[in-house]
PDB file of N, CA and C in Angstrom:
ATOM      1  N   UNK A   1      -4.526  -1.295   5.062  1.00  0.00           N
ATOM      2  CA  UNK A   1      -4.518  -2.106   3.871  1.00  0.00           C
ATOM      3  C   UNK A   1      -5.488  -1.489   2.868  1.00  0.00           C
ATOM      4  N   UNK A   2      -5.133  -1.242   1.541  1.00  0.00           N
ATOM      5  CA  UNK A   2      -5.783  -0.928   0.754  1.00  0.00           C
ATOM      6  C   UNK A   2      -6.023  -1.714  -0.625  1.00  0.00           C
ATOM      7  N   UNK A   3      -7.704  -2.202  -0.816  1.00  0.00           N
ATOM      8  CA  UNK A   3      -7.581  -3.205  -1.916  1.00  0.00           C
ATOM      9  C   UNK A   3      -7.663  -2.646  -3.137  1.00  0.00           C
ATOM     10  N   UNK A   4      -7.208  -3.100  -4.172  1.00  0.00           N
ATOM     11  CA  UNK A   4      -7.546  -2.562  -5.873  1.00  0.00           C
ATOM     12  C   UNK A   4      -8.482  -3.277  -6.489  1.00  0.00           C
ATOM     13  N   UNK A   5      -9.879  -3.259  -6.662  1.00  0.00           N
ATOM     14  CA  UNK A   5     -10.716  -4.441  -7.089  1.00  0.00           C
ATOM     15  C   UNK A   5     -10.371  -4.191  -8.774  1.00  0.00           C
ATOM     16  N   UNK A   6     -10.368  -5.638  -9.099  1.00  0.00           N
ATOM     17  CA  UNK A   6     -10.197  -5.480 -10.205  1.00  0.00           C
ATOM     18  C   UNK A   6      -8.615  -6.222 -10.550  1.00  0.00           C
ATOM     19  N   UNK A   7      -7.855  -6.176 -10.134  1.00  0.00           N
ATOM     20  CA  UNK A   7      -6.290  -6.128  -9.985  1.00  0.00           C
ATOM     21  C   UNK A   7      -5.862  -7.321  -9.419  1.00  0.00           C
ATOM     22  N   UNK A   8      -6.289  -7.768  -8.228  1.00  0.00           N
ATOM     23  CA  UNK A   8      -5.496  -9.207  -7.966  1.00  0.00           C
ATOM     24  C   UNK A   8      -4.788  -8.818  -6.886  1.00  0.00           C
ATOM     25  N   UNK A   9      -4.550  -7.225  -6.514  1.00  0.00           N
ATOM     26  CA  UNK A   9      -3.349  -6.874  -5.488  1.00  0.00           C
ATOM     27  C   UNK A   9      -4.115  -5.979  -4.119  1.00  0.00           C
ATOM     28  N   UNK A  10      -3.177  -6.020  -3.259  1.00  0.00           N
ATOM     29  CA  UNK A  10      -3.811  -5.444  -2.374  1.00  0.00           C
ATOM     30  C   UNK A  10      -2.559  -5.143  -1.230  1.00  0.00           C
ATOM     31  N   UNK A  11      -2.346  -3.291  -0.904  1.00  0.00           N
ATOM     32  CA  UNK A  11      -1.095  -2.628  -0.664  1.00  0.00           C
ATOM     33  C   UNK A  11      -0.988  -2.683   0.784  1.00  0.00           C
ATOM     34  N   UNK A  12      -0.363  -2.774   1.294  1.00  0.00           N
ATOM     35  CA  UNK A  12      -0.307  -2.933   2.865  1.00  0.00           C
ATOM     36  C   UNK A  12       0.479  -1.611   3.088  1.00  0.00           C
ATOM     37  N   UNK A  13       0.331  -0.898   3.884  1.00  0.00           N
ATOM     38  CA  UNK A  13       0.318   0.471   4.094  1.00  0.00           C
ATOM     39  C   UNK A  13       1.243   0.535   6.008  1.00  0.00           C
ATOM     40  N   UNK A  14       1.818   1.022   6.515  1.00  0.00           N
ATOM     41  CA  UNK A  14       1.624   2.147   7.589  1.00  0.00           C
ATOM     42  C   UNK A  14       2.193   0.512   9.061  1.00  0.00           C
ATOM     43  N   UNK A  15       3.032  -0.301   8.788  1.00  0.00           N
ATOM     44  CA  UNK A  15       3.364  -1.497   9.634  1.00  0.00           C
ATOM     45  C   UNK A  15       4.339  -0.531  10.296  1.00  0.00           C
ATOM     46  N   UNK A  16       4.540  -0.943  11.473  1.00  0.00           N
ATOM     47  CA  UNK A  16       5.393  -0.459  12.344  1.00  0.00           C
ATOM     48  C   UNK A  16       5.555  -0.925  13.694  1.00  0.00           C
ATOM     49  N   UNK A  17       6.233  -1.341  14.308  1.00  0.00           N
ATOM     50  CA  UNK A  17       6.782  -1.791  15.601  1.00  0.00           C
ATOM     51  C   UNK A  17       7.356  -0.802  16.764  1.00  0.00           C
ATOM     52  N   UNK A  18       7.078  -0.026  18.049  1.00  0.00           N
ATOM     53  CA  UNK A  18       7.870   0.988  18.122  1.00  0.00           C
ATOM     54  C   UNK A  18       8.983   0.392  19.409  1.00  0.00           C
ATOM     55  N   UNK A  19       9.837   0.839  19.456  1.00  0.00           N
ATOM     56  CA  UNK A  19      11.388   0.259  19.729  1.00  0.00           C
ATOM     57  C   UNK A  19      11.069  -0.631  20.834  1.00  0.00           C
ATOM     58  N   UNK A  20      10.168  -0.218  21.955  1.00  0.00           N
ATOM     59  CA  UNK A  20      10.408  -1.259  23.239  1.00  0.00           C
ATOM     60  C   UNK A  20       9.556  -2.147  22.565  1.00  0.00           C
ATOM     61  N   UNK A  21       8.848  -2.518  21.740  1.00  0.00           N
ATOM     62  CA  UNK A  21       8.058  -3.493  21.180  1.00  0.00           C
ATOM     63  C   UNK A  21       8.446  -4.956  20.166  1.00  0.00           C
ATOM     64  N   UNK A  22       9.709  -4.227  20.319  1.00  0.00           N
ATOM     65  CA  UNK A  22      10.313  -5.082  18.686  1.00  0.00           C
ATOM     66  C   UNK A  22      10.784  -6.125  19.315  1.00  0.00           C
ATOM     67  N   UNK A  23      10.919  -7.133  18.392  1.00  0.00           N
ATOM     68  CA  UNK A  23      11.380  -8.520  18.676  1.00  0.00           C
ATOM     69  C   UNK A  23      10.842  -9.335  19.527  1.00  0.00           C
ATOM     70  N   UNK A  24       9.298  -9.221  19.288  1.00  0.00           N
ATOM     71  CA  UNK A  24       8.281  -9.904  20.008  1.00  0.00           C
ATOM     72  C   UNK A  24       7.137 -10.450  19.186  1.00  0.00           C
ATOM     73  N   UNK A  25       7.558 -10.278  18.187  1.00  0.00           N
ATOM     74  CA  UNK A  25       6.660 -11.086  16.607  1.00  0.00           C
ATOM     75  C   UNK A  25       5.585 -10.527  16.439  1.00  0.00           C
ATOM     76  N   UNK A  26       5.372  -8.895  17.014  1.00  0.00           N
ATOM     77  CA  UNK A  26       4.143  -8.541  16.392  1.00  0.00           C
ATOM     78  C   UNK A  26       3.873  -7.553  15.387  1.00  0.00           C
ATOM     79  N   UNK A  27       5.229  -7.161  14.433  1.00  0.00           N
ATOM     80  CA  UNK A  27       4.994  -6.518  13.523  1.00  0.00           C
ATOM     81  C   UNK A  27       4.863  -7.698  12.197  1.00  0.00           C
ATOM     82  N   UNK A  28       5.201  -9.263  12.801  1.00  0.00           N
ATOM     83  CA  UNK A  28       4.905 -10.234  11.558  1.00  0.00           C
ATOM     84  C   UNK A  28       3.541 -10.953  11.630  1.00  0.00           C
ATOM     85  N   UNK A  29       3.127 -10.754  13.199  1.00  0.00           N
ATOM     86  CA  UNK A  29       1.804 -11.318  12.921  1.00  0.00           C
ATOM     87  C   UNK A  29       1.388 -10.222  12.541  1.00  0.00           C
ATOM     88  N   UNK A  30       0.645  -9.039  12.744  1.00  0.00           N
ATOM     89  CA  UNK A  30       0.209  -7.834  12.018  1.00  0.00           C
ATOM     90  C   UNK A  30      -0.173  -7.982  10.924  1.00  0.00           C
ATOM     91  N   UNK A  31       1.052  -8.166   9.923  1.00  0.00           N
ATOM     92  CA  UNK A  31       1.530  -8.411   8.617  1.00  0.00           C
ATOM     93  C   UNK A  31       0.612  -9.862   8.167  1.00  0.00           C
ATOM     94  N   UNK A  32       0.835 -10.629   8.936  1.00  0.00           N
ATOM     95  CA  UNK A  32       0.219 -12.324   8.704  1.00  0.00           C
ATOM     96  C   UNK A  32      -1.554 -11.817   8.497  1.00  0.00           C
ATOM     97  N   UNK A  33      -1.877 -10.973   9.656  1.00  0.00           N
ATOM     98  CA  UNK A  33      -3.504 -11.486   9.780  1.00  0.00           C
ATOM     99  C   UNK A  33      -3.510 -10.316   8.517  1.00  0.00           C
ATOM    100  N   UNK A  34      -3.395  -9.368   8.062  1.00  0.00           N
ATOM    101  CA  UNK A  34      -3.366  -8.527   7.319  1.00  0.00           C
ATOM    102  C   UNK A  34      -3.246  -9.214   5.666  1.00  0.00           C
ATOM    103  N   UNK A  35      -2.487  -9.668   5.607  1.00  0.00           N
ATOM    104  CA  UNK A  35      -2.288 -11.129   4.443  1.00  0.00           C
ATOM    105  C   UNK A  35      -3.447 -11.974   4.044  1.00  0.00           C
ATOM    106  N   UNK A  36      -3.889 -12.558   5.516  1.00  0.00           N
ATOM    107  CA  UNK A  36      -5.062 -13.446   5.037  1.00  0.00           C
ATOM    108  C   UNK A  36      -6.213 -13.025   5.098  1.00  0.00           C
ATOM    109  N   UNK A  37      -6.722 -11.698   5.745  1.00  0.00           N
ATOM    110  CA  UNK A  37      -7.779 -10.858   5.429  1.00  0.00           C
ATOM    111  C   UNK A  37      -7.790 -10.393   3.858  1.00  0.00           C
ATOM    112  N   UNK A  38      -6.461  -9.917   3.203  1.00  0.00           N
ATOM    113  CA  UNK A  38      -6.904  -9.621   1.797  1.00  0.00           C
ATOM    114  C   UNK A  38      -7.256 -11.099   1.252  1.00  0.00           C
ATOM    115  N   UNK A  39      -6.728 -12.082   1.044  1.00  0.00           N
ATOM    116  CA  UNK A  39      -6.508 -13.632   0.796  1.00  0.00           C
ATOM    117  C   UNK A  39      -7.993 -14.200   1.015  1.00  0.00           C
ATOM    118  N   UNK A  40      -8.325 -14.216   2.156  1.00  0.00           N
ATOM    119  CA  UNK A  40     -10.208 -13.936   2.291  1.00  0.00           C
ATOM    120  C   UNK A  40     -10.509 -13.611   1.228  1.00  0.00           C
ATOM    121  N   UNK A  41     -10.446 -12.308   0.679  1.00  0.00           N
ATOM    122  CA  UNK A  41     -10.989 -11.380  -0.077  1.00  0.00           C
ATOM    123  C   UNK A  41     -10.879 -11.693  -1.116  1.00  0.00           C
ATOM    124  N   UNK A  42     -10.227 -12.433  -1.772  1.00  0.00           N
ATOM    125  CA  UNK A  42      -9.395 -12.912  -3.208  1.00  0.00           C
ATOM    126  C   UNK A  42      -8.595 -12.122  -3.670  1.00  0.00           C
ATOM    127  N   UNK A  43      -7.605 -11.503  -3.261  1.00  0.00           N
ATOM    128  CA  UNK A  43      -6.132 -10.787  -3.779  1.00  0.00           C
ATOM    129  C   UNK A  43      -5.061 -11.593  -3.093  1.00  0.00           C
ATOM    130  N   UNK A  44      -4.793 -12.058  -4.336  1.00  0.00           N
ATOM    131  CA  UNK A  44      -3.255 -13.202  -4.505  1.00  0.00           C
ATOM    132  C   UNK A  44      -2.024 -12.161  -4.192  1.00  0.00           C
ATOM    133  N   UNK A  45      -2.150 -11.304  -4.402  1.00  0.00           N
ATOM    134  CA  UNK A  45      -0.935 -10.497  -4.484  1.00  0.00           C
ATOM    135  C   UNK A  45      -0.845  -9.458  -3.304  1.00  0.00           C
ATOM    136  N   UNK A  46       0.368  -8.918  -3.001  1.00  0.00           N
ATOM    137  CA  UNK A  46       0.861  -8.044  -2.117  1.00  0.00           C
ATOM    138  C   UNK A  46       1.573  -7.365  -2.434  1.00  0.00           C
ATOM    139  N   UNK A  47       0.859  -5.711  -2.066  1.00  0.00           N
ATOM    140  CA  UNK A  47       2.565  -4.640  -2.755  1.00  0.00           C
ATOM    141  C   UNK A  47       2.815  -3.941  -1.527  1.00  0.00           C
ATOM    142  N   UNK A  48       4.133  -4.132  -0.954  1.00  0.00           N
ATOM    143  CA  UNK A  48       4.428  -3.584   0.617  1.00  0.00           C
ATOM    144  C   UNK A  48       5.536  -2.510  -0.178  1.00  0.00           C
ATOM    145  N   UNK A  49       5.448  -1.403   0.297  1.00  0.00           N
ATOM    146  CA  UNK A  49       5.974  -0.669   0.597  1.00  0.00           C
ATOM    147  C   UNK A  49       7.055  -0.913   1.683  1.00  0.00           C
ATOM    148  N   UNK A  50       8.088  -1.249   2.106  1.00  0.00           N
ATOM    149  CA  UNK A  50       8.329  -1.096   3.391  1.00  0.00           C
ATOM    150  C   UNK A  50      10.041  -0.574   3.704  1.00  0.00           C
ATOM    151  N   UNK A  51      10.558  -0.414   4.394  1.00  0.00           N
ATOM    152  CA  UNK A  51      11.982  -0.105   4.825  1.00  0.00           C
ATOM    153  C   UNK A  51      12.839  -1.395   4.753  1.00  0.00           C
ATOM    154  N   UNK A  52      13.991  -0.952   4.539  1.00  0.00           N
ATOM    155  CA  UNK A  52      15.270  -2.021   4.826  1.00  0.00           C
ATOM    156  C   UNK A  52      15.289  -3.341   6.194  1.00  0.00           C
ATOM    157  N   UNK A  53      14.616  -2.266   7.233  1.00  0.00           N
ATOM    158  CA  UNK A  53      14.667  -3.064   8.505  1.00  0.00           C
ATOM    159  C   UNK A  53      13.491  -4.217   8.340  1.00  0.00           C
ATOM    160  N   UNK A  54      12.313  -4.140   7.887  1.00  0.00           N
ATOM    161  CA  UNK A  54      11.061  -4.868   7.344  1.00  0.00           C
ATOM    162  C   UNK A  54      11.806  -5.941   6.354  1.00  0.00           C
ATOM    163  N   UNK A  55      12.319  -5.645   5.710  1.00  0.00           N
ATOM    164  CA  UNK A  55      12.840  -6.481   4.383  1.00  0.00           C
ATOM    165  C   UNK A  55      13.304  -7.985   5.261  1.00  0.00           C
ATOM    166  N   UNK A  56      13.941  -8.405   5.943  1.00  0.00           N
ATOM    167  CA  UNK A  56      14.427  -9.927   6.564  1.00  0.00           C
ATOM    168  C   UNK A  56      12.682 -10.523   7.132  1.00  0.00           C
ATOM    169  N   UNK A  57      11.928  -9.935   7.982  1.00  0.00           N
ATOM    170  CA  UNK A  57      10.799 -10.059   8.658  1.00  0.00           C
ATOM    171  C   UNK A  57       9.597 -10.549   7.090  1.00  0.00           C
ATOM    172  N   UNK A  58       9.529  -9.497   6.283  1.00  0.00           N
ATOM    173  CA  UNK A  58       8.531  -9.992   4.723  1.00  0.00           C
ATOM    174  C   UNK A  58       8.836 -11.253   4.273  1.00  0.00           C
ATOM    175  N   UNK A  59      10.612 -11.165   4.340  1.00  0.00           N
ATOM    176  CA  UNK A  59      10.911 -12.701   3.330  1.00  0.00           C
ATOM    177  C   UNK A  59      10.801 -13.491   4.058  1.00  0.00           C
ATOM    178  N   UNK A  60      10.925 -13.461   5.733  1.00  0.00           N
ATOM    179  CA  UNK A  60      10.324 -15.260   6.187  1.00  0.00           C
ATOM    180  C   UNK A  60       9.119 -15.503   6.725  1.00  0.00           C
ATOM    181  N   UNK A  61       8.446 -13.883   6.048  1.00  0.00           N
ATOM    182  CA  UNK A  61       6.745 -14.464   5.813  1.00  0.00           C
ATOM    183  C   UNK A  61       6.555 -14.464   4.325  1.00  0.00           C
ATOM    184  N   UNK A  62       7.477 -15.200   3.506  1.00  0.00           N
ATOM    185  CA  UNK A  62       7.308 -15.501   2.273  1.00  0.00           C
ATOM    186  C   UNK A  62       7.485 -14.678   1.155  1.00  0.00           C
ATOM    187  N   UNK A  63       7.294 -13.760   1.665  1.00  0.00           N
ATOM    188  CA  UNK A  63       7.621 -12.361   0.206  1.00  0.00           C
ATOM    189  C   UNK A  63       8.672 -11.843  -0.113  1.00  0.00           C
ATOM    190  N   UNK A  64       9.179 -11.481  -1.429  1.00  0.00           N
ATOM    191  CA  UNK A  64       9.846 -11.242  -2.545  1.00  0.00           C
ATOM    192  C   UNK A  64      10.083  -9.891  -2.941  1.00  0.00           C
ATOM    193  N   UNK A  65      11.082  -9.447  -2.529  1.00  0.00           N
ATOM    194  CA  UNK A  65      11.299  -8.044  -3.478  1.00  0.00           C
ATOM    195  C   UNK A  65      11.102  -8.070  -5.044  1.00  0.00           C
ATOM    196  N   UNK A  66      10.255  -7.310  -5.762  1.00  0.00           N
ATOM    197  CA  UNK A  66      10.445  -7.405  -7.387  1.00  0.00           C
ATOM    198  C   UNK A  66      10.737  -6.021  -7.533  1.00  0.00           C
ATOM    199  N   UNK A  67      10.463  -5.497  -6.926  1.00  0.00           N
ATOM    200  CA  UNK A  67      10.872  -3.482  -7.705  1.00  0.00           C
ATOM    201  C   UNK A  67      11.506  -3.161  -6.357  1.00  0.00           C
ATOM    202  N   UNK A  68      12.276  -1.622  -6.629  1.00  0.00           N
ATOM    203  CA  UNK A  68      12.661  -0.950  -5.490  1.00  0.00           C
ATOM    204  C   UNK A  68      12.075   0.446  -5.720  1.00  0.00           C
ATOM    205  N   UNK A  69      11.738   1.366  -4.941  1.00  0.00           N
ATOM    206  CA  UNK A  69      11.396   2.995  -5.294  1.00  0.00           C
ATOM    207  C   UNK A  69      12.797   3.580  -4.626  1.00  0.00           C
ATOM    208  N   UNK A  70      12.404   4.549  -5.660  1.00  0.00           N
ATOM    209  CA  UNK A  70      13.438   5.611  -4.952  1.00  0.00           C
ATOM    210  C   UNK A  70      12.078   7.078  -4.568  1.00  0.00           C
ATOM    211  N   UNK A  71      12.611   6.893  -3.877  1.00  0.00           N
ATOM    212  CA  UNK A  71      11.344   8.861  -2.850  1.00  0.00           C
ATOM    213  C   UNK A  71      12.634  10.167  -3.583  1.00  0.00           C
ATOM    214  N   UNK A  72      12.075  11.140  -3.837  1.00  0.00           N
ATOM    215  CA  UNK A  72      12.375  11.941  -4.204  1.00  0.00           C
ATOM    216  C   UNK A  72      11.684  13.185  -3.735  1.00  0.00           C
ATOM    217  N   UNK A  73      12.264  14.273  -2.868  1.00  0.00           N
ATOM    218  CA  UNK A  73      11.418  15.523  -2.866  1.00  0.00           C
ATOM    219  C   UNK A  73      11.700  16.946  -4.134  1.00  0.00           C
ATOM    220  N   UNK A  74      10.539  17.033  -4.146  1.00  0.00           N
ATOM    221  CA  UNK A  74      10.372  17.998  -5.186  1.00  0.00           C
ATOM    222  C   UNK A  74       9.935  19.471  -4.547  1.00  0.00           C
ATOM    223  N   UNK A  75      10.933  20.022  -5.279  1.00  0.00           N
ATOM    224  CA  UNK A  75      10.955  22.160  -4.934  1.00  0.00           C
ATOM    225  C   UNK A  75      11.071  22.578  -6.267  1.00  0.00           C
ATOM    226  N   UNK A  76       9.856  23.063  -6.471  1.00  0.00           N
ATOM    227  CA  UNK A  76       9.659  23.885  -7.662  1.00  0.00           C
ATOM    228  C   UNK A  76      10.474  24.863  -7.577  1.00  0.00           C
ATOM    229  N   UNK A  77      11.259  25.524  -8.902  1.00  0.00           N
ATOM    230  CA  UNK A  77      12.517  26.550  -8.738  1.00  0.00           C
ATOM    231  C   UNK A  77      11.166  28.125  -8.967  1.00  0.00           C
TER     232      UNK A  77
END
């Protein structure tokens, strides 16, 4: 987790579950205590980065897609 003082936000970075692990609620608690440690801190806000598979798990811990990225690799000609 990385905070922005100043900003209100604070980026959650690097969540991951690995396969025999999944579907045992601990990539949402993770996410949960990670939440209320910034929330402690006073940052209202959250910017997750995360994958398609994350996306159902964020929204029924309350969060909202507002932007999408697109990744792009770059090769200088």
């Amino acid at each position: 987790m990385r905070l922005h003082p100043g900003t209100g936000f604070a980026s959650l970075w690097g969540g991951g579950t690995r396969p025999e692990w999944r579907r045992k609620g601990l990539y949402r608690a993770v996410l949960m205590h990670r939440a209320k440690l910034a929330k402690a801190r006073g940052y209202d806000y959250l910017r997750v980065d995360a994958s398609e598979d994350s996306r159902p798990i964020l929204q029924k811990c309350g969060l909202f897609a507002v932007a999408t990225t697109t990744p792009y690799v770059f090769k200088p000609s």
